[in-house]
C-alpha atoms as a PDB file:
ATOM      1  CA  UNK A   1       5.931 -20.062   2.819  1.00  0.00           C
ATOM      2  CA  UNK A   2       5.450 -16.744   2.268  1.00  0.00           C
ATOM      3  CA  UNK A   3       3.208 -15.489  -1.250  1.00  0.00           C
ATOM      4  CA  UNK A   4       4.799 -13.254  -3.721  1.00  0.00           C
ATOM      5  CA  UNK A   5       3.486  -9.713  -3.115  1.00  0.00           C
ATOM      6  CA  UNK A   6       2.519  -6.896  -6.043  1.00  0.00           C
ATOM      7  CA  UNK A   7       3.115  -3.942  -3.476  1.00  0.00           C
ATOM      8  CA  UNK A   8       6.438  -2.773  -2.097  1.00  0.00           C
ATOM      9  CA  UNK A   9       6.976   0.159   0.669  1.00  0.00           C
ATOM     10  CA  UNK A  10       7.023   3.343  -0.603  1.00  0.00           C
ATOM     11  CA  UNK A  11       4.598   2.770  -3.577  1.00  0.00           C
ATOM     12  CA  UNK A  12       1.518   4.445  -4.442  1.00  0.00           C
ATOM     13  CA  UNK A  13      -1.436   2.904  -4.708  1.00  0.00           C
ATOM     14  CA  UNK A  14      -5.311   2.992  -4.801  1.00  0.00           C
ATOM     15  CA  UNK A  15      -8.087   1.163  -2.525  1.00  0.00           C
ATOM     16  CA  UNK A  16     -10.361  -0.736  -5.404  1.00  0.00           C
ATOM     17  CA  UNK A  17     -12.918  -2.105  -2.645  1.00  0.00           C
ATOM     18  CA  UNK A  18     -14.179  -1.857   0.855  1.00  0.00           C
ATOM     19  CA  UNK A  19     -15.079   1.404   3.392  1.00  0.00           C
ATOM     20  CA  UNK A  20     -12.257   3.341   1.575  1.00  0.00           C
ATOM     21  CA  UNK A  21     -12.730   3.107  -2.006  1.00  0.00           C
ATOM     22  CA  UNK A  22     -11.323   4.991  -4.373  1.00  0.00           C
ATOM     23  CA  UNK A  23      -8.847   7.039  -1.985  1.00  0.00           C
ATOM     24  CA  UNK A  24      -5.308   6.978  -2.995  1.00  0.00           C
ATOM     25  CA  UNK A  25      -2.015   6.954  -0.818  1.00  0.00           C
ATOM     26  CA  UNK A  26       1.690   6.370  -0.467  1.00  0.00           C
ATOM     27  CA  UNK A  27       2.499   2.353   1.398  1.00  0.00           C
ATOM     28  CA  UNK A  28       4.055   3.473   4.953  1.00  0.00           C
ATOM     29  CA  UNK A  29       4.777  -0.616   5.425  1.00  0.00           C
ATOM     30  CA  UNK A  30       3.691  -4.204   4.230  1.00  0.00           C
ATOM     31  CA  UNK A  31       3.642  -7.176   6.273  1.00  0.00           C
ATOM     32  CA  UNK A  32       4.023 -10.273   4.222  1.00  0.00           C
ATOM     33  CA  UNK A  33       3.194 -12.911   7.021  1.00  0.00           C
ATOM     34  CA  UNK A  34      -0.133 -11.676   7.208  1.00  0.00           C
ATOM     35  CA  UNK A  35      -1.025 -10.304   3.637  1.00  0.00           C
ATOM     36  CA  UNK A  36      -1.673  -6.614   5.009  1.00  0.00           C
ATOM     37  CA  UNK A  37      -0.396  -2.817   4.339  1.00  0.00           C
ATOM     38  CA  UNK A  38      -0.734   0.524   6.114  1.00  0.00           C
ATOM     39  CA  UNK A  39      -1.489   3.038   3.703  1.00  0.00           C
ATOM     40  CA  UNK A  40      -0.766   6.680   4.198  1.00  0.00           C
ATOM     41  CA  UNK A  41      -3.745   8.338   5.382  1.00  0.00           C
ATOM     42  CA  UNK A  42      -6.753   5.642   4.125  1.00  0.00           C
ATOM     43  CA  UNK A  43      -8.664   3.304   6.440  1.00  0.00           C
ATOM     44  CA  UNK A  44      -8.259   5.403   9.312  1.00  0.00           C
ATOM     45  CA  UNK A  45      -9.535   4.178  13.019  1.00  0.00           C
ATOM     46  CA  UNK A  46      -9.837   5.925  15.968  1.00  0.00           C
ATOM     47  CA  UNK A  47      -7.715   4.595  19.170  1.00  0.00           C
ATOM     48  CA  UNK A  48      -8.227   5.421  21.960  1.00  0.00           C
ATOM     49  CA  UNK A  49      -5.299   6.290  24.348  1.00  0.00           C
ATOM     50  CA  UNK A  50      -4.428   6.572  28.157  1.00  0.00           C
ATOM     51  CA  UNK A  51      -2.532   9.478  29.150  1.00  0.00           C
ATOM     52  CA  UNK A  52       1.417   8.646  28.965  1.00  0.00           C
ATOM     53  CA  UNK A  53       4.780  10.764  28.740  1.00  0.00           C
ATOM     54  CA  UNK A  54       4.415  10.745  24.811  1.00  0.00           C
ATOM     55  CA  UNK A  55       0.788  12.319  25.051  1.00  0.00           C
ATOM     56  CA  UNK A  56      -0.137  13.697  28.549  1.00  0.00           C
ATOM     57  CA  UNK A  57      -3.608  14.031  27.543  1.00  0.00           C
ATOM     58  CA  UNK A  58      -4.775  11.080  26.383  1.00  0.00           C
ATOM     59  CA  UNK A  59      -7.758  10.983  24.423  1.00  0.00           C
ATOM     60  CA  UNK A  60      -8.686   9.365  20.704  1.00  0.00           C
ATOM     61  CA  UNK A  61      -6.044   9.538  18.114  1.00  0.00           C
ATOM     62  CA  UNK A  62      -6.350   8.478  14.283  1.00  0.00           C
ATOM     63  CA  UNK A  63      -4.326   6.568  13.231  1.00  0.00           C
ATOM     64  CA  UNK A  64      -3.963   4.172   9.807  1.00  0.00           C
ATOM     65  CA  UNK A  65      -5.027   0.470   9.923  1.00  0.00           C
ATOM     66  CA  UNK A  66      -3.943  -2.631   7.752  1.00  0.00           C
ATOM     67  CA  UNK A  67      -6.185  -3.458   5.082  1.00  0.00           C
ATOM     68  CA  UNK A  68      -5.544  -6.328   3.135  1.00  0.00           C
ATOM     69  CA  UNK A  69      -3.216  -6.455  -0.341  1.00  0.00           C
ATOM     70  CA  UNK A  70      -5.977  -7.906  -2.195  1.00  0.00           C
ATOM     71  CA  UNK A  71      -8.272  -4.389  -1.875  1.00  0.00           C
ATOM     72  CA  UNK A  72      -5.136  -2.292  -3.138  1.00  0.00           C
ATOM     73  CA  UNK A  73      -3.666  -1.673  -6.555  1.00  0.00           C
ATOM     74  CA  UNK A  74      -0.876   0.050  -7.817  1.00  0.00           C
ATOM     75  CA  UNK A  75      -1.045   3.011  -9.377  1.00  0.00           C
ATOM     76  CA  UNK A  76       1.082   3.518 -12.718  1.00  0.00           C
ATOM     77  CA  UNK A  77       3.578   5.920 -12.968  1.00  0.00           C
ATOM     78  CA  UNK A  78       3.351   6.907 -16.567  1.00  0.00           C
ATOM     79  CA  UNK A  79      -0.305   7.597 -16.515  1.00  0.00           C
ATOM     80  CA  UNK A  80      -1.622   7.974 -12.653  1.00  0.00           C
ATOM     81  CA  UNK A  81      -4.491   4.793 -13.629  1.00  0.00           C
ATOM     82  CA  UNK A  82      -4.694   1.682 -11.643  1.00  0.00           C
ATOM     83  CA  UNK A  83      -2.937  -1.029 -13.113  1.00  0.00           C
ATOM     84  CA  UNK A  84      -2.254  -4.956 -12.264  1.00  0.00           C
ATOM     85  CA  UNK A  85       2.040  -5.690 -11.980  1.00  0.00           C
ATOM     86  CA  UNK A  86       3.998  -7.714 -13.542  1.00  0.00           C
ATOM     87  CA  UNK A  87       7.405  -9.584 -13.936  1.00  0.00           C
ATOM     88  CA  UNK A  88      10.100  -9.200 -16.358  1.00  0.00           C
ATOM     89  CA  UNK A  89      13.895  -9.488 -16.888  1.00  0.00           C
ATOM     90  CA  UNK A  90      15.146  -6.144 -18.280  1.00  0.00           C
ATOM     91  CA  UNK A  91      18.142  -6.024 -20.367  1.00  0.00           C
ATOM     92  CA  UNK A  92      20.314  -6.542 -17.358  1.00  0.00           C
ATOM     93  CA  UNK A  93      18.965 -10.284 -16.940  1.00  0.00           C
ATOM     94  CA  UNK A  94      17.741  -8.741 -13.454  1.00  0.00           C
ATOM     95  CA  UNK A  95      14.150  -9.345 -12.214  1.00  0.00           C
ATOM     96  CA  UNK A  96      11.923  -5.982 -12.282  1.00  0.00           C
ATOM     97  CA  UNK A  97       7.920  -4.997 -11.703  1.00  0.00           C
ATOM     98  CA  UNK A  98       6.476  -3.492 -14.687  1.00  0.00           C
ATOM     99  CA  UNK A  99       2.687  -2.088 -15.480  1.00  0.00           C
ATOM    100  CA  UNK A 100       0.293  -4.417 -17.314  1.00  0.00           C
ATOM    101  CA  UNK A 101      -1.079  -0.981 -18.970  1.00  0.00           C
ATOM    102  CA  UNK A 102       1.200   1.059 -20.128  1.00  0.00           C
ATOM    103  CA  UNK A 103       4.147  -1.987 -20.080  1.00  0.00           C
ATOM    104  CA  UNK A 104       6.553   0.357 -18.445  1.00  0.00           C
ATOM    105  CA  UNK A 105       9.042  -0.959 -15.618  1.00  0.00           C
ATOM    106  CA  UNK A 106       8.050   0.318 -12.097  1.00  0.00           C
ATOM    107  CA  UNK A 107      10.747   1.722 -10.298  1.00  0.00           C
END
């Protein structure tokens, strides 16, 4: 069974611990199975790549890691803090994330 997740694609959010703390970015995926996000342009690695058709040079590209859903937190729309989700019906008995600080419903 998979565990409910705080972070959806497309979110922004902000690295609370680890090598890249404090730097803020837009969530390019999520994979559930294994608890992890890429985040735009945060926790960047350095690969290192034969030369193919795509890049006839080869060479060492950056490129975004996972890190772990646990280091991130969601930033809140109404006033740009971090800020722990939560769950809520709205008045249209339908299930919906909403901030813990300001209370607002995350889109």
């Amino acid at each position: 069974m998979q565990k409910k997740i705080h972070i959806k694609k497309g979110d922004t959010v902000m690295v609370i611990t680890g090598e890249s703390k404090g730097q803020k970015g837009r969530v390019l995926s999520v994979d559930r199975a294994k608890e992890r996000a890429i985040v735009e342009s945060v926790n960047m690695v350095s690969k290192h790549t034969k030369p193919n058709s795509k890049s006839p040079q080869g060479g060492i590209v950056k490129k975004e890691a996972p890190i772990h859903l646990s280091n991130l937190m969601l930033i809140d729309p109404a006033s740009g803090k971090p800020t722990r989700v939560g769950k809520r019906l709205n008045e249209k008995n339908k299930l919906v994330r909403y901030s813990k600080k300001s209370g607002e419903e995350i889109k």
